[in-house]
Structure formats: structure tokens, C-alpha cells
Protein backbone atom coordinates (compact mmCIF):
# COMPACT_ATOMS: atom_id res chain seq x y z
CA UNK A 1 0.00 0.00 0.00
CA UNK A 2 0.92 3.52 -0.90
CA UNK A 3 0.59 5.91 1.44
CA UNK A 4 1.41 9.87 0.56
CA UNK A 5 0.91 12.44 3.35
CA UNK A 6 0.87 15.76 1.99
CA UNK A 7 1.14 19.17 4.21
CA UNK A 8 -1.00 21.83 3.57
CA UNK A 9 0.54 24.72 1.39
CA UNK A 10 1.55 28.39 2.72
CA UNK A 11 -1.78 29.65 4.54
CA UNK A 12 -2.57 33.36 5.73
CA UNK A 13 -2.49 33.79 9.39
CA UNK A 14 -5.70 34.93 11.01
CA UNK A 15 -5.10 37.93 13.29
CA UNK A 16 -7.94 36.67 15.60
CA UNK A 17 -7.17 33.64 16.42
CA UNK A 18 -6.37 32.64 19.66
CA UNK A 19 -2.87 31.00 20.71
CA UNK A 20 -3.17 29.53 17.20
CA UNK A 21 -6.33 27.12 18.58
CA UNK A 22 -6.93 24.34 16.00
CA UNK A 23 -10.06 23.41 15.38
CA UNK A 24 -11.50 26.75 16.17
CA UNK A 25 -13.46 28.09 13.30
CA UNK A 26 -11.31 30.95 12.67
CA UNK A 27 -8.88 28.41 12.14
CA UNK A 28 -10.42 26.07 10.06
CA UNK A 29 -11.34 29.26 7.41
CA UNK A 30 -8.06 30.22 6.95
CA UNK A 31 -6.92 29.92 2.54
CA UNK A 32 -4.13 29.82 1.12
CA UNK A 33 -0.99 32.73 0.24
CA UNK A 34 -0.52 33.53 -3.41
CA UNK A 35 2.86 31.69 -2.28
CA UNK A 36 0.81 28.89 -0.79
CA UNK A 37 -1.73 28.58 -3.89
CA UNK A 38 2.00 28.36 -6.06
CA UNK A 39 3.63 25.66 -3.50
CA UNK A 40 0.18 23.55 -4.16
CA UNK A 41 0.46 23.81 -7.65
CA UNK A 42 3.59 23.14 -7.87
CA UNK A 43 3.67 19.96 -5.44
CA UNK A 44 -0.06 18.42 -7.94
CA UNK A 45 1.40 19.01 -10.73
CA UNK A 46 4.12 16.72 -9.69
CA UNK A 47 2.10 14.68 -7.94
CA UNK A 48 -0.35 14.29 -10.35
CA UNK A 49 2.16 12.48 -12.52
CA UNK A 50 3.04 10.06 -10.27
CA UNK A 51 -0.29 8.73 -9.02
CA UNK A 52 -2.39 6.14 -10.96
CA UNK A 53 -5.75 6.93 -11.67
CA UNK A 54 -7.38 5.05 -8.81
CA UNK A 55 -5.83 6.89 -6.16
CA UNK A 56 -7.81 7.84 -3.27
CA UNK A 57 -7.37 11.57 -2.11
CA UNK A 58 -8.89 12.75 1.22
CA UNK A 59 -8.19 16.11 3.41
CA UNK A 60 -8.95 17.81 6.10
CA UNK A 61 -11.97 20.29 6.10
CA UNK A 62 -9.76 23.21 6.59
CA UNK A 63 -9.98 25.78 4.26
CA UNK A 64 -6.59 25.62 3.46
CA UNK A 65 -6.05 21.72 2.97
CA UNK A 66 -9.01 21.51 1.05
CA UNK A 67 -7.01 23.93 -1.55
CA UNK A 68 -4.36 22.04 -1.35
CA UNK A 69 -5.73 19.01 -2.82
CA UNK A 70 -8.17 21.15 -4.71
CA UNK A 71 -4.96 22.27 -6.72
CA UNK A 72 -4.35 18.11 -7.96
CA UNK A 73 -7.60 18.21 -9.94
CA UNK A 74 -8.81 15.01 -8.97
CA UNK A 75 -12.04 13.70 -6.97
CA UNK A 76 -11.43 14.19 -3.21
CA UNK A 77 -13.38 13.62 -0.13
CA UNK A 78 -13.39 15.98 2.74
CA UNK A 79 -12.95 14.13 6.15
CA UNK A 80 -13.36 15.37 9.53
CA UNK A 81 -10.91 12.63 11.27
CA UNK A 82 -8.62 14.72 9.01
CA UNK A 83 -8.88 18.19 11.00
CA UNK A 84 -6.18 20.01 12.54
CA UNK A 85 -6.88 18.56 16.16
CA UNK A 86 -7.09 14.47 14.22
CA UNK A 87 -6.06 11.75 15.96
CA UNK A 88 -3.12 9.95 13.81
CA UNK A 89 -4.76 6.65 14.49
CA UNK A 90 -8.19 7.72 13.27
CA UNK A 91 -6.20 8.85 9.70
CA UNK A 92 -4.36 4.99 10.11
CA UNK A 93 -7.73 3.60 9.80
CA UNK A 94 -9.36 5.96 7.27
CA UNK A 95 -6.77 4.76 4.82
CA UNK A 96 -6.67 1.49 5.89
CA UNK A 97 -3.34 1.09 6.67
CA UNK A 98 -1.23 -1.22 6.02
CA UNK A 99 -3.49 -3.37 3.83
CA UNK A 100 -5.31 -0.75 1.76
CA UNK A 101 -5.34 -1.66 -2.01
CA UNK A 102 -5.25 1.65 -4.09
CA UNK A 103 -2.65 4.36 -2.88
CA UNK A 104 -4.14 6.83 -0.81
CA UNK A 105 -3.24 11.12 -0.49
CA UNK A 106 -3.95 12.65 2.80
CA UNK A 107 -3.77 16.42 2.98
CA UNK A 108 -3.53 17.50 6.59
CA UNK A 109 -1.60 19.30 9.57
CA UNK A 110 0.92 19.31 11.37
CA UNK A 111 1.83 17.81 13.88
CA UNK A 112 -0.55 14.73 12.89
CA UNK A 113 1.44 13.85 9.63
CA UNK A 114 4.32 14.24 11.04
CA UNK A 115 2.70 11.63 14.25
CA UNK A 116 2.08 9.42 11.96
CA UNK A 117 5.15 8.90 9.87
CA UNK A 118 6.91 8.86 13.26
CA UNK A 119 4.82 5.84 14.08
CA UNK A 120 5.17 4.51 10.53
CA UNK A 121 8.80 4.91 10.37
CA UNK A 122 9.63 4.25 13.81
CA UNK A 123 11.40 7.08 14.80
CA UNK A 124 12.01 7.92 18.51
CA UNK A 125 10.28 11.43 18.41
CA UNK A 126 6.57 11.93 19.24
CA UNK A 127 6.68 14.00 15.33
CA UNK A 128 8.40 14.75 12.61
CA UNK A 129 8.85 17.98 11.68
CA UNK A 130 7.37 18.49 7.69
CA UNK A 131 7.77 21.72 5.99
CA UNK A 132 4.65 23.28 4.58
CA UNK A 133 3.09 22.22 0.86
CA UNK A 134 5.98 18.98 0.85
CA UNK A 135 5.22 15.31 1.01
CA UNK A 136 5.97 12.41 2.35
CA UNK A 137 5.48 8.99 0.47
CA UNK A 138 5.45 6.26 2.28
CA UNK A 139 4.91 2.26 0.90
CA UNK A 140 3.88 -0.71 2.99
CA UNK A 141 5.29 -4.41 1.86
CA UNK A 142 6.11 -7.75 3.40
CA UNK A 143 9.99 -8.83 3.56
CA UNK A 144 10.48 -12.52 5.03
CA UNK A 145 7.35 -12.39 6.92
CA UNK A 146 7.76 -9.03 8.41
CA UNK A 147 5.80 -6.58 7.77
CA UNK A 148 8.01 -3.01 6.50
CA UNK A 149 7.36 0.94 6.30
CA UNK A 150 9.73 1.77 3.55
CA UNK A 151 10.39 5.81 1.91
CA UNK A 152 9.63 6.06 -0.79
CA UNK A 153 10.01 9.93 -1.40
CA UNK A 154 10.00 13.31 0.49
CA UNK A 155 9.43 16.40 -1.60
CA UNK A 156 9.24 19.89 -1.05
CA UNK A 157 7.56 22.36 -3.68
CA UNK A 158 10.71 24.70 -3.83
CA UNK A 159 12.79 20.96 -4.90
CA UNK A 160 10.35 20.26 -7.23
């Protein structure tokens, strides 16, 4: 299984939000910078070339995500386990990880990517750190019985 977890690109800050709460409607309305709306293009375009056709793409209801993946030009579904304050196990499940079929796109936040390629990768850290608008492809596969997280691919839209 294919599993890409892509940041959200460059969004505007939004002078009334509070301490930066997630999940707070403020924060969920926030769009994308013309630098953002560039880094998303950017990053699709790239992506779009690499995905197969019966890729799965879900994000977050944010304002911002939702551009994001808005920018690949393909059929996405807006989920809700997907929101700034998501649970990394709830976006585990969504895709159906490590057994899902298709590959799957997430567009999310930070810090629950980076949670969950911690997990996936099994690094020591509670996150990883993941620059806005890159990506992070990760495959599942079975070696001698075990099963393996292997990395595929990190890119950034200013590498691309």
C-alpha cells in the first residue's frame, strides 16, 4: 500500500485567532498565500504524474487543505478525522493502513502527519517535523514475513 501524506501549502495567518487554537473556526477558514496557492500547484502538478488513476485523495476540512488538494484536480473527499486537532490513528484507519489496495493522499496538519510517519517509520520522536506544501510517500510491503514501512520519497515544492 501507498501511502502519501501531503502538508497543507503556505496559509494566511488569522489575526484573531487565539494561541493559534486548532479546530477553532477561525482556524479552520483560513486559505491559502498567493505563495501557498503556487507551492500547491507546484507539489499536484508533480504529484499528479506520479499517481495512478485510482488513487484515493482525502483532506482535512480546513480551508486551506481543502485547496491544497483542490490544486491536484482530482475527486477528493473531505474528512473530519482529518482536522487540525485528528487523531493519527483515526487517519491509520481511514486509509486502511497497512493493507489498503489503491494508494491513498492525505492532505492534513501538522503535527498529525508528522505523528504518523513517526509511528510509521519508527522514529524515537513523538513527530516529525514536515515543511509546509511537501510530502511524504510512504509504501507498505512484506519482507520474510515481516511486515516493513519503507520511503519512498519526500518532496518539497521549492525541490520540485
Amino acid at each position: 500500500m501507498d501511502l502519501i501524506l501531503w502538508r497543507h501549502a503556505e496559509a494566511h495567518d488569522h489575526p484573531d485567532l487565539v494561541n493559534g487554537q486548532q479546530g477553532d473556526p477561525l482556524d479552520l477558514a483560513r486559505r491559502l498565500t498567493p505563495r501557498g496557492d503556487k507551492q500547491a500547484a507546484r507539489m499536484a502538478a508533480w504529484l499528479d504524474r506520479q499517481l495512478p488513476d485510482g488513487a484515493r485523495i482525502y483532506a482535512s476540512p480546513a480551508a486551506r487543505a481543502e485547496q491544497t488538494a483542490l490544486a491536484l484536480g482530482r475527486k477528493l473527499k473531505l474528512r473530519d478525522e482529518l482536522a487540525p486537532d485528528g487523531d493519527p490513528l483515526a487517519l491509520l484507519e481511514l486509509v486502511q493502513w497497512p493493507n489498503g489496495k489503491s494508494p491513498v493522499v492525505v492532505v492534513g496538519h501538522q503535527p498529525m502527519l508528522g505523528s504518523v510517519i513517526a509511528r510509521l517509520l519508527g522514529l524515537p520522536e513523538e513527530y516529525c517535523p514536515m515543511k509546509k506544501g511537501a510530502l511524504w510517500w510512504l509504501r507498505s510491503r512484506e519482507r520474510n514475513g515481516a511486515l516493513q514501512t519503507v520511503l519512498v520519497t519526500v518532496q518539497t515544492p521549492e525541490l520540485i
